[in-house]
PDB file of N, CA and C in Angstrom:
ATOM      1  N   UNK A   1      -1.589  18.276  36.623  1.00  0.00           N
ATOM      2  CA  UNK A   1      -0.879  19.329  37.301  1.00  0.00           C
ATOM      3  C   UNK A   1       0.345  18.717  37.969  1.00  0.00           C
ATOM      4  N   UNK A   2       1.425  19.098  38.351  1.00  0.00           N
ATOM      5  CA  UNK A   2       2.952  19.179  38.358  1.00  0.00           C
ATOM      6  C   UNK A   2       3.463  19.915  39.681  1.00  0.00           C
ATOM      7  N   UNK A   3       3.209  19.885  40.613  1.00  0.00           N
ATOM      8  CA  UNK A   3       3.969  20.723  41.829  1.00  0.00           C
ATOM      9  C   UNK A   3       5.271  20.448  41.619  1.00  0.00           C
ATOM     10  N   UNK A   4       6.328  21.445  41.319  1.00  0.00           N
ATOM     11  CA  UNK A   4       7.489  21.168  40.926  1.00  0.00           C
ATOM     12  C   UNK A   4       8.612  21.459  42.616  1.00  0.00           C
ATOM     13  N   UNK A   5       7.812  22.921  43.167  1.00  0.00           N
ATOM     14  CA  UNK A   5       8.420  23.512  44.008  1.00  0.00           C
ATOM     15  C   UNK A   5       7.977  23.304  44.697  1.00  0.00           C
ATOM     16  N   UNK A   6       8.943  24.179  46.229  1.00  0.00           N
ATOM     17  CA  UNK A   6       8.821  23.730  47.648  1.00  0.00           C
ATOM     18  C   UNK A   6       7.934  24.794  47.782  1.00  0.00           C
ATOM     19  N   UNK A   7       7.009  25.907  47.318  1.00  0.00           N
ATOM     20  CA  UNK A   7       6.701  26.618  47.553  1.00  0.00           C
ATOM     21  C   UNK A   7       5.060  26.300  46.776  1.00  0.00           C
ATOM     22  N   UNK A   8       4.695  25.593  45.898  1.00  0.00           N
ATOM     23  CA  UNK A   8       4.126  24.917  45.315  1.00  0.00           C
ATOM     24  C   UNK A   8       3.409  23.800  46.216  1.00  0.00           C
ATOM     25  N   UNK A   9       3.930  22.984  46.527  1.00  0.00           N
ATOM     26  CA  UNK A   9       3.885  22.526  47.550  1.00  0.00           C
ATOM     27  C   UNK A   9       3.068  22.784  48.699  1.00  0.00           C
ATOM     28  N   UNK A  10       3.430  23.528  49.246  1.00  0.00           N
ATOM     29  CA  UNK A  10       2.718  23.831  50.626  1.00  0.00           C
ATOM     30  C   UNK A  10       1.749  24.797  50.307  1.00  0.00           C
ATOM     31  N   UNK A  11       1.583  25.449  49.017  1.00  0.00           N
ATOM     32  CA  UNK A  11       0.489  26.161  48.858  1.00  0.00           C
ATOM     33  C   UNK A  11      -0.651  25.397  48.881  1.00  0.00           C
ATOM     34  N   UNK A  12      -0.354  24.448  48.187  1.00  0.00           N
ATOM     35  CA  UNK A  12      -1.160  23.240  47.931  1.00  0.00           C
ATOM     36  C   UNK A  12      -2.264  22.547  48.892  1.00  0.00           C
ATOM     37  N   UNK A  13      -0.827  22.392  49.641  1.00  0.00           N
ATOM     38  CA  UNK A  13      -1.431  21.758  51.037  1.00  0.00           C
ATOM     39  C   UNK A  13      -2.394  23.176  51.872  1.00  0.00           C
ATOM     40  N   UNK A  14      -1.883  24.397  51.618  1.00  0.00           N
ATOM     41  CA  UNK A  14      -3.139  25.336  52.379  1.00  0.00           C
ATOM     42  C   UNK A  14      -4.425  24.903  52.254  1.00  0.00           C
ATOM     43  N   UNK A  15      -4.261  25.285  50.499  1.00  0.00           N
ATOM     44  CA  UNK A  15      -5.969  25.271  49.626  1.00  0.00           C
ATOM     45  C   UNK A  15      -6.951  24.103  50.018  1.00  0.00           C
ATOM     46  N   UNK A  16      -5.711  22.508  50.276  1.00  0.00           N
ATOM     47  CA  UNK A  16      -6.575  21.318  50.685  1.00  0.00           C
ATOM     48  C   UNK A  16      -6.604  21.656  52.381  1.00  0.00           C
ATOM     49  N   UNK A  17      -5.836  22.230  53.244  1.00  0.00           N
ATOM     50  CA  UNK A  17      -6.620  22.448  54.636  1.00  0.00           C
ATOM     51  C   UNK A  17      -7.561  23.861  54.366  1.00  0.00           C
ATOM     52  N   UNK A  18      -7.543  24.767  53.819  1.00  0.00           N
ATOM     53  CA  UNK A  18      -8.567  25.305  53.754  1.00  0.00           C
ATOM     54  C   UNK A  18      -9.943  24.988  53.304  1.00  0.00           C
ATOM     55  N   UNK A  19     -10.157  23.997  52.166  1.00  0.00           N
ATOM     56  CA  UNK A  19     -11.282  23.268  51.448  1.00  0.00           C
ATOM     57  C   UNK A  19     -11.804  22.579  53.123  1.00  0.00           C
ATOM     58  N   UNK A  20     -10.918  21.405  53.125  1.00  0.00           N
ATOM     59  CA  UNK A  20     -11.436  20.732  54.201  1.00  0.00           C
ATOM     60  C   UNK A  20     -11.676  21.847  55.684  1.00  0.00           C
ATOM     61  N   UNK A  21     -11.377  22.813  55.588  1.00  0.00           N
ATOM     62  CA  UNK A  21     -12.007  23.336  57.151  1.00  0.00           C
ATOM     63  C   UNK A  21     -12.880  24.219  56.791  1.00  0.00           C
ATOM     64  N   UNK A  22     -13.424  24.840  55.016  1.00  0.00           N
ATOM     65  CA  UNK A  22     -14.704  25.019  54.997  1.00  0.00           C
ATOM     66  C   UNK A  22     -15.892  23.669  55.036  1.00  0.00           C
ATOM     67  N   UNK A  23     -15.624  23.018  54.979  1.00  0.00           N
ATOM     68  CA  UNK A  23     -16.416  21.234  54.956  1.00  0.00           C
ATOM     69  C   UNK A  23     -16.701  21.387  56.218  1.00  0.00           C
ATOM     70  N   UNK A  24     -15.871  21.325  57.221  1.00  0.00           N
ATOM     71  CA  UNK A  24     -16.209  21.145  58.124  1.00  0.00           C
ATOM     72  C   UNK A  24     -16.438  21.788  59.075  1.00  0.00           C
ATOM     73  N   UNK A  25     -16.685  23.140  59.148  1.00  0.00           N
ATOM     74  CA  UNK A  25     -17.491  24.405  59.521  1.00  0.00           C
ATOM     75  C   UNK A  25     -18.954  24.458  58.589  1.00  0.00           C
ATOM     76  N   UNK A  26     -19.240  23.323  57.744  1.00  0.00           N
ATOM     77  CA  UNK A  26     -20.746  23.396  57.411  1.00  0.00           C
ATOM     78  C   UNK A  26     -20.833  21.930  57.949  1.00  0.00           C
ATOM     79  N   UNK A  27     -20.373  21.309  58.621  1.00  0.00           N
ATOM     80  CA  UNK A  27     -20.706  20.175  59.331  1.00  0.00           C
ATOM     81  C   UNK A  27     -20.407  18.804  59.053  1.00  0.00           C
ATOM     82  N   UNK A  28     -19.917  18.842  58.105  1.00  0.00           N
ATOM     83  CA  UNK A  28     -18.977  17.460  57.882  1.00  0.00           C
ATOM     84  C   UNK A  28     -17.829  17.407  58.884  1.00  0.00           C
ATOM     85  N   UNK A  29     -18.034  15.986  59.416  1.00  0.00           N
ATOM     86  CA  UNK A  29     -17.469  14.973  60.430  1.00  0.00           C
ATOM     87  C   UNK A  29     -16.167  14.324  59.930  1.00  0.00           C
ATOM     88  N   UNK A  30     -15.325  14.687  60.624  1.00  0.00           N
ATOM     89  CA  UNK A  30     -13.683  14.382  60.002  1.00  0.00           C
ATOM     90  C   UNK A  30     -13.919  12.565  60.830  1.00  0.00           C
ATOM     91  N   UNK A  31     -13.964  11.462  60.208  1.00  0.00           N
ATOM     92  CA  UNK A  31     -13.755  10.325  60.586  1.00  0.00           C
ATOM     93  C   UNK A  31     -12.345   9.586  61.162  1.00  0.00           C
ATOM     94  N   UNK A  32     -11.434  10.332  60.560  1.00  0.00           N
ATOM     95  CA  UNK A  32      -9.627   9.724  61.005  1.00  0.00           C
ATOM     96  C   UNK A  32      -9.286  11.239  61.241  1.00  0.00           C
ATOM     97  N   UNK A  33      -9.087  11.482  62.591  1.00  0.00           N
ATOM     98  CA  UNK A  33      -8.367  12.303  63.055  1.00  0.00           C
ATOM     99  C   UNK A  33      -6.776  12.688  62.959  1.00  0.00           C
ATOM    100  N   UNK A  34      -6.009  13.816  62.526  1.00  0.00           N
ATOM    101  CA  UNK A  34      -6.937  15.238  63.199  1.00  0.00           C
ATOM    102  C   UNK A  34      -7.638  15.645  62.343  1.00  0.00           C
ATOM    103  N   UNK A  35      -8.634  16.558  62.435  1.00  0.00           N
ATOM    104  CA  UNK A  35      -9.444  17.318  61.955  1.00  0.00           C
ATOM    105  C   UNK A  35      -8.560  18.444  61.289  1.00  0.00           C
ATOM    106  N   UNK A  36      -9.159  19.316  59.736  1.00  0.00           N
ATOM    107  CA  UNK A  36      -8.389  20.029  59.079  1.00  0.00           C
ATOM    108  C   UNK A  36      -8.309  21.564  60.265  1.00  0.00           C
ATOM    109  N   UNK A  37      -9.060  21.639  61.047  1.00  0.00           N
ATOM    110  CA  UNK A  37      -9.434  22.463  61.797  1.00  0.00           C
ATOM    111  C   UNK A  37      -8.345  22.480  63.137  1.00  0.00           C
ATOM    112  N   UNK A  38      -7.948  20.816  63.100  1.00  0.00           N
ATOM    113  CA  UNK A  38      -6.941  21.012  64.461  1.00  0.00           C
ATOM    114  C   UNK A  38      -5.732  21.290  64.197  1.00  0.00           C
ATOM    115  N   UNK A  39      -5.719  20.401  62.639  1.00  0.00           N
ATOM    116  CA  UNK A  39      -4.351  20.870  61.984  1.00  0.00           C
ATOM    117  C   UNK A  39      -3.945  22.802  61.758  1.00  0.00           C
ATOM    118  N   UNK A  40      -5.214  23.526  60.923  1.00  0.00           N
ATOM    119  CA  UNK A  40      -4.931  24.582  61.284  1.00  0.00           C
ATOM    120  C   UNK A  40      -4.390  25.484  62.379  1.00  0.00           C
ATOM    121  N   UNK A  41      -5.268  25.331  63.457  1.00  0.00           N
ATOM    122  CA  UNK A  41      -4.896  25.627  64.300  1.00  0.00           C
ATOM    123  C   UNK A  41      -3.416  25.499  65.059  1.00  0.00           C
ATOM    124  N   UNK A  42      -3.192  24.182  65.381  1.00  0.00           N
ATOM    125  CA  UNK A  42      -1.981  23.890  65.772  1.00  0.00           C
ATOM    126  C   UNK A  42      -0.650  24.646  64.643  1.00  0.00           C
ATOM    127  N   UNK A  43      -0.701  24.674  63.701  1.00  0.00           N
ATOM    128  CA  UNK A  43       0.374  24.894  63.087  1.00  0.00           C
ATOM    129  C   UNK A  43       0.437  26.721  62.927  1.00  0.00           C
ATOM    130  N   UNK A  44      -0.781  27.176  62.736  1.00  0.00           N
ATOM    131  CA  UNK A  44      -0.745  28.551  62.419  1.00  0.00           C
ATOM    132  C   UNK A  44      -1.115  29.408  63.931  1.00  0.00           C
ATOM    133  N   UNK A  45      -1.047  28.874  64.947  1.00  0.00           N
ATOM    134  CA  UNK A  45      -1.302  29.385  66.309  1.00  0.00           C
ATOM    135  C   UNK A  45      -2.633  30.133  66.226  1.00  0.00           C
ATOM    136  N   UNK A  46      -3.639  29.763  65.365  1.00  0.00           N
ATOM    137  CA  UNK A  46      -4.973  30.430  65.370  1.00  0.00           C
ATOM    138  C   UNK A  46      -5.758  30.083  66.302  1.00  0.00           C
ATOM    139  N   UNK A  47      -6.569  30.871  67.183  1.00  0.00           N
ATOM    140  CA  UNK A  47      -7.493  30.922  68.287  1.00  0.00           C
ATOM    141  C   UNK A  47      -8.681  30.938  67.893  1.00  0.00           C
ATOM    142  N   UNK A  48      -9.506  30.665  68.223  1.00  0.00           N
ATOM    143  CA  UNK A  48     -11.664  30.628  67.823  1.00  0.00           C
ATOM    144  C   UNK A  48     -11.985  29.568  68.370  1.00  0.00           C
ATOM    145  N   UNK A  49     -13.105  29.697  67.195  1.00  0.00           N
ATOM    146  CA  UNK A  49     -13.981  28.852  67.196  1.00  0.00           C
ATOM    147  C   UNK A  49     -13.730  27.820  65.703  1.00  0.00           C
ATOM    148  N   UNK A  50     -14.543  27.204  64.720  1.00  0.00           N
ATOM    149  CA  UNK A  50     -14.342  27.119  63.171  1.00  0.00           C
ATOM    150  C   UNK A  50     -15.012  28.572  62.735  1.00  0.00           C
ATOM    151  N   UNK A  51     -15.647  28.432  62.735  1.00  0.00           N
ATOM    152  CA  UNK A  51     -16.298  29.911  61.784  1.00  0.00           C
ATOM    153  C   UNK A  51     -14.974  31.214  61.879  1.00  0.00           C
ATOM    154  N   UNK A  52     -14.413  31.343  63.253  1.00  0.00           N
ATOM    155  CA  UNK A  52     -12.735  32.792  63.255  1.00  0.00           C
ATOM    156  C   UNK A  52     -11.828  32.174  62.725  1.00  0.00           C
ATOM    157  N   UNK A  53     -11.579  30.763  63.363  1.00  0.00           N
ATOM    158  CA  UNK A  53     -10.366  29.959  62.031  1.00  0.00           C
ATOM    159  C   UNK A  53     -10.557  30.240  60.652  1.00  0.00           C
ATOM    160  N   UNK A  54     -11.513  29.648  60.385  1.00  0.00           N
ATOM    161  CA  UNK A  54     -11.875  29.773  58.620  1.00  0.00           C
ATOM    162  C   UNK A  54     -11.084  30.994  57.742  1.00  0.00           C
ATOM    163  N   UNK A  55     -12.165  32.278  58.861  1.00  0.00           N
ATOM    164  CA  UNK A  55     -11.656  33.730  58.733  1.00  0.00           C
ATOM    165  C   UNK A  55     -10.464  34.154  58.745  1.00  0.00           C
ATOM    166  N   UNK A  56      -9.647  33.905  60.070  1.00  0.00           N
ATOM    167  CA  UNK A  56      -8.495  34.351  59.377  1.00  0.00           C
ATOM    168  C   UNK A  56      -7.891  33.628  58.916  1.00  0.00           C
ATOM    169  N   UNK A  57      -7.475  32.139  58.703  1.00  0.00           N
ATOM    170  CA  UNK A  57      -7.063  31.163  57.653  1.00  0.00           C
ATOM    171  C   UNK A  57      -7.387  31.678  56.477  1.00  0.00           C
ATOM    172  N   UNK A  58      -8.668  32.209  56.092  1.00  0.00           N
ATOM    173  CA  UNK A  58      -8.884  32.411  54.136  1.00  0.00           C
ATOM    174  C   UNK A  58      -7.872  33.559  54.150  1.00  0.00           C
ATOM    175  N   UNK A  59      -7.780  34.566  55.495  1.00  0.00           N
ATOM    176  CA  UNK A  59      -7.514  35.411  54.868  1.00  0.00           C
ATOM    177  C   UNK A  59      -5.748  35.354  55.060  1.00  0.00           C
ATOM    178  N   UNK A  60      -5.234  34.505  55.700  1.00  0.00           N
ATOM    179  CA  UNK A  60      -3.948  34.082  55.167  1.00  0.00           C
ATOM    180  C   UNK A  60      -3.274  33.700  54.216  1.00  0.00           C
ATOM    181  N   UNK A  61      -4.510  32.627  53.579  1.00  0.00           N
ATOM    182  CA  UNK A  61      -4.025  32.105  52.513  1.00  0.00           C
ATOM    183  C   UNK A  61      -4.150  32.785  50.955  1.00  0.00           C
ATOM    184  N   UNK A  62      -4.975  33.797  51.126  1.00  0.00           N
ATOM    185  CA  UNK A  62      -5.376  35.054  50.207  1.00  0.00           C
ATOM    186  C   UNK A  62      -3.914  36.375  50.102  1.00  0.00           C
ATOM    187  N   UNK A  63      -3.294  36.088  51.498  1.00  0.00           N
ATOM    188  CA  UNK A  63      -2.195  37.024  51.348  1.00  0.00           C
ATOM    189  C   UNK A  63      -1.242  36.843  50.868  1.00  0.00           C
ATOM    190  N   UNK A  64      -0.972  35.351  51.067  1.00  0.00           N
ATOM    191  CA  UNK A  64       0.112  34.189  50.617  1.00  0.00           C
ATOM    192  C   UNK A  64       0.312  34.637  48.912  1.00  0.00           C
ATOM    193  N   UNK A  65      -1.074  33.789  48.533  1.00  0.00           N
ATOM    194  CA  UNK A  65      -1.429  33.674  47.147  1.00  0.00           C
ATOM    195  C   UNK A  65      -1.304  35.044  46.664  1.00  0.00           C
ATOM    196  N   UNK A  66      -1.473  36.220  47.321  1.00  0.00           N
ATOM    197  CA  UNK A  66      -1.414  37.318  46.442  1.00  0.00           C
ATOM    198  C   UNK A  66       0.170  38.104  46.480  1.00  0.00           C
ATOM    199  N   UNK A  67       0.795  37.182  47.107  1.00  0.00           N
ATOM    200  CA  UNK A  67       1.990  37.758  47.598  1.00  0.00           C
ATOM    201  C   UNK A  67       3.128  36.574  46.608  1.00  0.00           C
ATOM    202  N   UNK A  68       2.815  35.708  46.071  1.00  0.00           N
ATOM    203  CA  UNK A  68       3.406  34.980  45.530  1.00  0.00           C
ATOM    204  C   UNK A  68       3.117  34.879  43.297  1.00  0.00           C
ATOM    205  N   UNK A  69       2.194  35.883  43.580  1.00  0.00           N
ATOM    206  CA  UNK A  69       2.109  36.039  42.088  1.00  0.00           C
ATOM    207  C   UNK A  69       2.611  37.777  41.649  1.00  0.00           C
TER     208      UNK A  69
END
């Protein structure tokens, strides 16, 4: 696979902070900090817990993705 674009790109990077902050809302331990969970947060101004992050994170990245095809 080929990420050519800038838009490509950072989709990219969602799907891998979204993967990693379902991991770790079933309990896997981020060893080298930050956590995909702090990163979310901080960048997308999301408030919770992991389990409301997750939530509305999937459902960001579901709007993204459906908004870009």
């Amino acid at each position: 696979m080929m990420l050519n674009t800038h838009d490509q790109i950072h989709q990219f990077r969602r799907l891998t902070l979204l993967k990693g902050l379902q991991l770790e809302a079933e309990g896997y331990q981020v060893k080298r900090p930050p956590s995909c969970y702090t990163v979310i947060k901080k960048e997308f101004k999301l408030k919770g817990n992991k389990a409301k992050v997750l939530d509305q994170f999937t459902k960001i990245v579901n709007n993204l993705k459906e908004s870009s095809t």
